[in-house]
C-alpha atoms as a PDB file:
ATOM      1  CA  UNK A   1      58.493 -30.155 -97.290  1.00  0.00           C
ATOM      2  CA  UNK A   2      59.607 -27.246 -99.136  1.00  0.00           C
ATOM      3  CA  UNK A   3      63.060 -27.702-101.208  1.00  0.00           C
ATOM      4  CA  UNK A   4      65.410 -24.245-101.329  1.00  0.00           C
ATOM      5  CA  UNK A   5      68.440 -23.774-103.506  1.00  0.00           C
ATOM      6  CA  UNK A   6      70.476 -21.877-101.230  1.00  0.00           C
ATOM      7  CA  UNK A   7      74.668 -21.482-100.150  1.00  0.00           C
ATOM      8  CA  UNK A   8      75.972 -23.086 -97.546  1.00  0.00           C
ATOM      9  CA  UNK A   9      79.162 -21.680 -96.250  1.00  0.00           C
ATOM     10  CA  UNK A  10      82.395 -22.859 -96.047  1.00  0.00           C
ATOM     11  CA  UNK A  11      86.182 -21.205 -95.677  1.00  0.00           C
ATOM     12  CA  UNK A  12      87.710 -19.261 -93.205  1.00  0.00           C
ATOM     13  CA  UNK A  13      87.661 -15.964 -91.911  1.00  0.00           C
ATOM     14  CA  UNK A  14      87.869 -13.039 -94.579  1.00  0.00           C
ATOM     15  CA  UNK A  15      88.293 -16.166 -97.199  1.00  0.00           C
ATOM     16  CA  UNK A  16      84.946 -17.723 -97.781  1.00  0.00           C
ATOM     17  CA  UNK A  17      83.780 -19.909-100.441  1.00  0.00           C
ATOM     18  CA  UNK A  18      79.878 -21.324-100.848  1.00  0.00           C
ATOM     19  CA  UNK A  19      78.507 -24.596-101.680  1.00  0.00           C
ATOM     20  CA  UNK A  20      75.045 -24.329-103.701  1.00  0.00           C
ATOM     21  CA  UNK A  21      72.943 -26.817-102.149  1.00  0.00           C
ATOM     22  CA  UNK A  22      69.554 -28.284-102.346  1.00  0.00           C
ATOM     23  CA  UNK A  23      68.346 -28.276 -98.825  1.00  0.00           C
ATOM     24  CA  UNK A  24      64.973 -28.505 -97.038  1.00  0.00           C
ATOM     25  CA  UNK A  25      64.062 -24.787 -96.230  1.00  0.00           C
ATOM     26  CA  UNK A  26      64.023 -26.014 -92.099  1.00  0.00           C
ATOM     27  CA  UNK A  27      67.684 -26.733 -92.436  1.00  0.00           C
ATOM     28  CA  UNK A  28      69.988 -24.659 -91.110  1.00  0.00           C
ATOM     29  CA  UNK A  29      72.207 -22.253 -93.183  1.00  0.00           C
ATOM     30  CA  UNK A  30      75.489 -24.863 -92.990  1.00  0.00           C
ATOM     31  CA  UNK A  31      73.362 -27.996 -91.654  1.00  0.00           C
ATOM     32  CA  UNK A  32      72.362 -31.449 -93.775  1.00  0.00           C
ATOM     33  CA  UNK A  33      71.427 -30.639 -97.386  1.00  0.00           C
ATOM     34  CA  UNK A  34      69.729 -33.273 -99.761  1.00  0.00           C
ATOM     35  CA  UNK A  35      72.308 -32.554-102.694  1.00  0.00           C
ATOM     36  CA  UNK A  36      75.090 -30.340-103.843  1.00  0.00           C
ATOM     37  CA  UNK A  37      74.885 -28.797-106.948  1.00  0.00           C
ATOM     38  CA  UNK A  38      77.677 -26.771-107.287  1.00  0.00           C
ATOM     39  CA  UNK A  39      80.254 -24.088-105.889  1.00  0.00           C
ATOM     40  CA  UNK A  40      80.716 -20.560-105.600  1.00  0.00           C
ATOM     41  CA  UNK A  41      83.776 -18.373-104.918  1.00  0.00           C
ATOM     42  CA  UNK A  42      84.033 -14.851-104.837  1.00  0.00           C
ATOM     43  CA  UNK A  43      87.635 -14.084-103.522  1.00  0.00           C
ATOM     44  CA  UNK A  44      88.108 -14.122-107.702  1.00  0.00           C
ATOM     45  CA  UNK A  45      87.885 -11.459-110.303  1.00  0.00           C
ATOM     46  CA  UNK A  46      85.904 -12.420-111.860  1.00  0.00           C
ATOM     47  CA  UNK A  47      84.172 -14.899-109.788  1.00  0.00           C
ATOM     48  CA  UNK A  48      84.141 -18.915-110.201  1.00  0.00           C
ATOM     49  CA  UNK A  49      80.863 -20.516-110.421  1.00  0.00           C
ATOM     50  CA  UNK A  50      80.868 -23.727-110.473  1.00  0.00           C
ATOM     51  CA  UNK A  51      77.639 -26.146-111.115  1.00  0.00           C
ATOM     52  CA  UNK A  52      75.634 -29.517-112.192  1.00  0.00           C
ATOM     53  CA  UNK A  53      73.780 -27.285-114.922  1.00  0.00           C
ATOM     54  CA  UNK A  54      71.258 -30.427-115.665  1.00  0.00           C
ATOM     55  CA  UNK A  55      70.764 -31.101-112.138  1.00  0.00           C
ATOM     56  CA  UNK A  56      70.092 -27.794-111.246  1.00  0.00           C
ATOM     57  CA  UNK A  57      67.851 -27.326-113.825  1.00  0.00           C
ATOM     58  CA  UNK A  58      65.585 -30.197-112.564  1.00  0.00           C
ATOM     59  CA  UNK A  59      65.541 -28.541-108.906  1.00  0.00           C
ATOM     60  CA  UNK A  60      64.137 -25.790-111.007  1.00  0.00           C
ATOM     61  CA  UNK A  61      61.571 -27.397-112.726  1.00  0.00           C
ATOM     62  CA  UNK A  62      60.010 -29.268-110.203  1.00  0.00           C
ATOM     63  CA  UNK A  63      59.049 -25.786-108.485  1.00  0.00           C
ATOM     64  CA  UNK A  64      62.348 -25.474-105.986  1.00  0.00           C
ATOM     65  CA  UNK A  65      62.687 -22.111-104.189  1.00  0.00           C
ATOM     66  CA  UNK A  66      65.814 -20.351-104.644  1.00  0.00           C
ATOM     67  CA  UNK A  67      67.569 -17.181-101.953  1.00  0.00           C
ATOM     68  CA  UNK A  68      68.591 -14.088-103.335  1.00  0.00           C
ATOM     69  CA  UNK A  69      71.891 -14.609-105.000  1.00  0.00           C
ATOM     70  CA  UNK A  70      71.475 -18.017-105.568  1.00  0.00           C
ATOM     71  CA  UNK A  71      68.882 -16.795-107.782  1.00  0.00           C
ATOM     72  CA  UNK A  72      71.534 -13.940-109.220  1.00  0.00           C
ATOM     73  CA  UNK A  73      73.979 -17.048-109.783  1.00  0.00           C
ATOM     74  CA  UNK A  74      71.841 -19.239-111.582  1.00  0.00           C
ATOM     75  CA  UNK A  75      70.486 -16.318-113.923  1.00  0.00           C
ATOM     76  CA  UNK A  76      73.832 -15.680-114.092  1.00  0.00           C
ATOM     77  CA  UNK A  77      74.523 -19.439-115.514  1.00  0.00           C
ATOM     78  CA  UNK A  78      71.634 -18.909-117.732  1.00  0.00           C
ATOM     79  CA  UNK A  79      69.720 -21.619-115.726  1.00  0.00           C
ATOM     80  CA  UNK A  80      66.545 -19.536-115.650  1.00  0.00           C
ATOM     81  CA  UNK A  81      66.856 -18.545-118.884  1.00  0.00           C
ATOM     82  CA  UNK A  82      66.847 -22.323-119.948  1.00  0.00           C
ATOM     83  CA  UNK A  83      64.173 -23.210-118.054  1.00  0.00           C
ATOM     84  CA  UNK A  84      62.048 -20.231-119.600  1.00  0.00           C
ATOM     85  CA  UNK A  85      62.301 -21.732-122.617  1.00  0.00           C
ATOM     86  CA  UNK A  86      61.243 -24.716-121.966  1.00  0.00           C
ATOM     87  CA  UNK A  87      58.827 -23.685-120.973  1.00  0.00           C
ATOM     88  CA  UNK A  88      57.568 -21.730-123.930  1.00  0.00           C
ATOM     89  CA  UNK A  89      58.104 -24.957-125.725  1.00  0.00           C
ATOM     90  CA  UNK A  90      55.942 -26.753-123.132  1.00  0.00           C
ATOM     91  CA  UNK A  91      53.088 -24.373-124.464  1.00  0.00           C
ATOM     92  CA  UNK A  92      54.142 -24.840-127.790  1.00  0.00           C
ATOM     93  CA  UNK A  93      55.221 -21.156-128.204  1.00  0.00           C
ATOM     94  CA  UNK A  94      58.608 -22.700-129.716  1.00  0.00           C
ATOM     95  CA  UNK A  95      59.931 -26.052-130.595  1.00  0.00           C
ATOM     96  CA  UNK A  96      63.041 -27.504-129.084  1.00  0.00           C
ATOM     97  CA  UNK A  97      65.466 -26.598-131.921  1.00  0.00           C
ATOM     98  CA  UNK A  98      64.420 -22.590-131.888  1.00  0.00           C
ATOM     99  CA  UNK A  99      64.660 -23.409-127.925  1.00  0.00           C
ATOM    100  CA  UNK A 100      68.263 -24.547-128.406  1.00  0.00           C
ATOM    101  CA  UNK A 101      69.321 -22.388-130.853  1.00  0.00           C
ATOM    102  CA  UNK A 102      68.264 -19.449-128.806  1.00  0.00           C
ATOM    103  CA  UNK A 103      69.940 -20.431-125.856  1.00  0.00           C
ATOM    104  CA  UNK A 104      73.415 -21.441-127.597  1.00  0.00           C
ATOM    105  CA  UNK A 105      73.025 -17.751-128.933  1.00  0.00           C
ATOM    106  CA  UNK A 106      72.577 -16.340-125.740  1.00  0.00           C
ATOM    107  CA  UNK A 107      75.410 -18.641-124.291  1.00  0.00           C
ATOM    108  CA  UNK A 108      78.139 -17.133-127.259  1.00  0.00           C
ATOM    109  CA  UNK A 109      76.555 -13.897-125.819  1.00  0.00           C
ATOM    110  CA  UNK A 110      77.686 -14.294-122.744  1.00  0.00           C
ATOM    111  CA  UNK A 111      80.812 -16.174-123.106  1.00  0.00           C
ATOM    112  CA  UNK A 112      81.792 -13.190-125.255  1.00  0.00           C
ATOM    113  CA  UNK A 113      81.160 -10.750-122.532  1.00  0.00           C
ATOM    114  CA  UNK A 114      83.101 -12.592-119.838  1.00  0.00           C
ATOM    115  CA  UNK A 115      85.893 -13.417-121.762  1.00  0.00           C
ATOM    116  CA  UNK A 116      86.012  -9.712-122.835  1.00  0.00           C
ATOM    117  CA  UNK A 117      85.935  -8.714-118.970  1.00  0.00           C
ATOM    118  CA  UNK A 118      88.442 -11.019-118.413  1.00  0.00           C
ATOM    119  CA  UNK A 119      91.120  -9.758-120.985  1.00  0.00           C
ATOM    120  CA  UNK A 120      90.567  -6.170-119.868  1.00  0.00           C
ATOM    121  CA  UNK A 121      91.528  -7.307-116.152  1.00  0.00           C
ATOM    122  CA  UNK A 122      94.526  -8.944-117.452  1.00  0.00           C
ATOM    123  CA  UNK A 123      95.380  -5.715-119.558  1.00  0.00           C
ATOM    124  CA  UNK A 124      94.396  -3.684-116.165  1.00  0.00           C
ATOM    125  CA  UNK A 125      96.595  -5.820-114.178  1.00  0.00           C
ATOM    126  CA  UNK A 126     100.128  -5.974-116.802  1.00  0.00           C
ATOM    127  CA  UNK A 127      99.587  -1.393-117.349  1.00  0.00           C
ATOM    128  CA  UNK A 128      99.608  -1.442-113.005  1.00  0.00           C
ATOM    129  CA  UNK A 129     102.616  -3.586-113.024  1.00  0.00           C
ATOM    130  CA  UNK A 130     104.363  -1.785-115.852  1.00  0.00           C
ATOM    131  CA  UNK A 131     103.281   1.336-113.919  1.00  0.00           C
ATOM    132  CA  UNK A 132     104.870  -0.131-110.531  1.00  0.00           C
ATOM    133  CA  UNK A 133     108.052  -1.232-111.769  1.00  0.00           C
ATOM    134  CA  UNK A 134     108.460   2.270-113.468  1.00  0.00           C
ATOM    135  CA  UNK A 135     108.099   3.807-110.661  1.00  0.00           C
ATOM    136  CA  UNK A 136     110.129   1.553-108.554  1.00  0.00           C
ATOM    137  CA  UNK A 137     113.213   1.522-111.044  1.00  0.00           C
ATOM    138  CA  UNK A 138     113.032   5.918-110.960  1.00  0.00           C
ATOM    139  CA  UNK A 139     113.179   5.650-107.021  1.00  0.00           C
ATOM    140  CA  UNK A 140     116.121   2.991-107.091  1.00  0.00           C
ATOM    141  CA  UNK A 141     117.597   5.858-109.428  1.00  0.00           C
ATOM    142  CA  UNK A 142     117.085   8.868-106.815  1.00  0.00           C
ATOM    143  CA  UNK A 143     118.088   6.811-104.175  1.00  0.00           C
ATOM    144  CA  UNK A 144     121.379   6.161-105.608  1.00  0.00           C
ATOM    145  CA  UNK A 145     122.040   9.505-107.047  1.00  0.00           C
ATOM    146  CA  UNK A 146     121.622  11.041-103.450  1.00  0.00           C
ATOM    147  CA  UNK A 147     123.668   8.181-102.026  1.00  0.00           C
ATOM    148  CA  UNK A 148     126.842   9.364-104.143  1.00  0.00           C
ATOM    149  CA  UNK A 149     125.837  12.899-103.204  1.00  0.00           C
ATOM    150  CA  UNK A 150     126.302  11.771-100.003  1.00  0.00           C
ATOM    151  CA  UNK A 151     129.600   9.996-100.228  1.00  0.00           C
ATOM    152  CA  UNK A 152     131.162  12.439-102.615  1.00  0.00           C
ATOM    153  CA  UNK A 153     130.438  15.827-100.993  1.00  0.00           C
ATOM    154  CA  UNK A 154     131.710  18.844-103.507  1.00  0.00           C
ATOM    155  CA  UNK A 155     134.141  21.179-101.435  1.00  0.00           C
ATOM    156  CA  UNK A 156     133.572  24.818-102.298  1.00  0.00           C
ATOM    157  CA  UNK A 157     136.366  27.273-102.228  1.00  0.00           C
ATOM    158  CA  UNK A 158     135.349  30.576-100.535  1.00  0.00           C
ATOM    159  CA  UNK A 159     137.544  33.303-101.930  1.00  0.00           C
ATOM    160  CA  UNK A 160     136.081  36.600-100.753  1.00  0.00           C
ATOM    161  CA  UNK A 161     137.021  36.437 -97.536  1.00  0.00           C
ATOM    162  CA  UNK A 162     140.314  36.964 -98.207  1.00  0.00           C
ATOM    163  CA  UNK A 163     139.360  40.068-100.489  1.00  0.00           C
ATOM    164  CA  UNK A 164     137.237  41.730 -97.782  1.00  0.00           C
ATOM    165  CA  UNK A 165     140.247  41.630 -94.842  1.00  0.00           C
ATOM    166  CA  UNK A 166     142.877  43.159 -97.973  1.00  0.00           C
ATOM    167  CA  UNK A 167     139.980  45.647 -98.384  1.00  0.00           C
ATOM    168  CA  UNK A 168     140.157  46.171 -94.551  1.00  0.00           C
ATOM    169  CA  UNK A 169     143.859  46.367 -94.968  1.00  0.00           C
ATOM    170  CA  UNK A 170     143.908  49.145 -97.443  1.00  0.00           C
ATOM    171  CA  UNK A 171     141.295  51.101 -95.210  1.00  0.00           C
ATOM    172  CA  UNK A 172     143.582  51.008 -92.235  1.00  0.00           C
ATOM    173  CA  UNK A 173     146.997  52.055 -94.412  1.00  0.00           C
ATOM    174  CA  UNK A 174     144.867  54.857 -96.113  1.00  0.00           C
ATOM    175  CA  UNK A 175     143.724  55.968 -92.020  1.00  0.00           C
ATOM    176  CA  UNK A 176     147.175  57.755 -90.996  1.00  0.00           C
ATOM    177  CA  UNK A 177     147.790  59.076 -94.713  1.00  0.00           C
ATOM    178  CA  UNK A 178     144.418  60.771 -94.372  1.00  0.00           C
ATOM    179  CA  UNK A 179     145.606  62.590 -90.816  1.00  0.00           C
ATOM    180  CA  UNK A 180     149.106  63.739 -91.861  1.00  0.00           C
ATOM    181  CA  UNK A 181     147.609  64.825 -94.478  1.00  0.00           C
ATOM    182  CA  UNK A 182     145.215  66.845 -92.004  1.00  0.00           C
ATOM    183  CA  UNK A 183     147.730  67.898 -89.718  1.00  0.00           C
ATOM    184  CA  UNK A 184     150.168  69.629 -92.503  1.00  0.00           C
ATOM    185  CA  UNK A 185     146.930  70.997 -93.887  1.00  0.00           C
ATOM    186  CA  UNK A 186     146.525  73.077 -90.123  1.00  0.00           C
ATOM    187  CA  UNK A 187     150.414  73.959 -89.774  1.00  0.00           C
ATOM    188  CA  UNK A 188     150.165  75.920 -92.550  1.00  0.00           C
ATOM    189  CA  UNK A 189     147.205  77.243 -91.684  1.00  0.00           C
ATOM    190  CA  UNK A 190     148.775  79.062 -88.203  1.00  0.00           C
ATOM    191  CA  UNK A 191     151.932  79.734 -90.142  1.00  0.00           C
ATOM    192  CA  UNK A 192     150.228  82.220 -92.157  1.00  0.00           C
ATOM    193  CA  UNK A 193     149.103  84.603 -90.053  1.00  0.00           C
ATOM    194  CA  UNK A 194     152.061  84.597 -88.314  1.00  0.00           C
ATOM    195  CA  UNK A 195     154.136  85.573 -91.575  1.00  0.00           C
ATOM    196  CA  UNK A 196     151.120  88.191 -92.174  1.00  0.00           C
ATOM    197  CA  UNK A 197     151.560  89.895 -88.556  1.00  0.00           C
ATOM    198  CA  UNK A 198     155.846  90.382 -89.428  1.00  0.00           C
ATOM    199  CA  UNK A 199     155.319  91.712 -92.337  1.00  0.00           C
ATOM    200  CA  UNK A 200     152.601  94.223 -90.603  1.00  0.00           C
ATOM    201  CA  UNK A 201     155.177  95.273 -87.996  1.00  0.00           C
ATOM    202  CA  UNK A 202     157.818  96.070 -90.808  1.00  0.00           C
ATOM    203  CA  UNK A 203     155.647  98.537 -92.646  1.00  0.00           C
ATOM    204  CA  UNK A 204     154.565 100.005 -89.076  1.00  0.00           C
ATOM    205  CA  UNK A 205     158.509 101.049 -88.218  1.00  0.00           C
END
């Protein structure tokens, strides 16, 4: 019988969370399991991984097989890393104390890292909200300027309309000026010649 570290579902719809399981590789995907070593979410940033590090470790040892990304989450751990160097110490490539110092300098390693990733969401997460409530409180301020736009309309005073009908005025007052002026202009004109033909017939007699 084969032994696989594998998930096992769990969750609902669009919210699921995995169990990391020891399970005969027959089993089905969310079917009996021989024992649970640990628990995965990824509906986190980042994501919580949860696990018996010792007894996983043993699964591991004794030749277990492991799926895809429970192989990504116990590299991830540093399980495999562990076990790779016990193993060098098994062939005497190291002894146990280089073996644990190396790993509790690779686990400062990666704490560091996380923890780093972890402040820069937070920092991410307080700019967005700054950023959000900016923007909300300089809409809330447009908003109400237009609403006492609204309420307190400006009345403009049109003025040249009364200046174009006195224009108009004037026009029409300057209109019969402009004719008696015209007519006088064309008595005089037929008075002349009549003065010019009497004095013609005086000279004549």
């Amino acid at each position: 019988m084969a032994t696989r570290i594998r998930l096992q579902r769990h969750g609902k719809k669009g919210k699921a969370f995995f169990h990391l399981v020891a399970a005969d590789s027959r089993a089905k995907r969310d079917g009996k399991f021989i024992e649970k070593l640990g628990v995965y979410n990824p509906n986190t940033n980042p994501a919580t991984i949860e696990i018996n590090f010792d007894r996983t470790l043993s699964w591991v040892q004794v030749g277990a097989e492991m799926s895809e990304t429970a192989r990504a989450i116990l590299s991830y751990k540093g399980v495999l890393h562990k076990n790779h160097l016990l193993n060098g110490v098994k062939k005497g490539a190291l002894s146990t104390e280089q073996a644990e110092a190396k790993f509790a300098a690779w686990l400062a390693e990666k704490d560091a890292k996380v923890s780093g990733k972890s402040e820069g969401l937070a920092k991410n997460a307080a700019a967005d909200k700054a950023a959000r409530l900016k923007a909300e409180a300089e809409a809330n301020i447009a908003k109400a300027a237009a609403l006492e736009a609204k309420n307190n309309p400006v009345e403009e005073v049109v003025e040249e309309a009364p200046v174009v009908e006195a224009a108009a005025e004037e026009a029409t007052e300057e209109a019969p000026v402009a004719e008696a002026a015209v007519e006088e202009t064309t008595e005089e004109a037929t008075e002349a010649p009549a003065e010019e033909a009497g004095e013609e017939e005086a000279s004549a007699e």
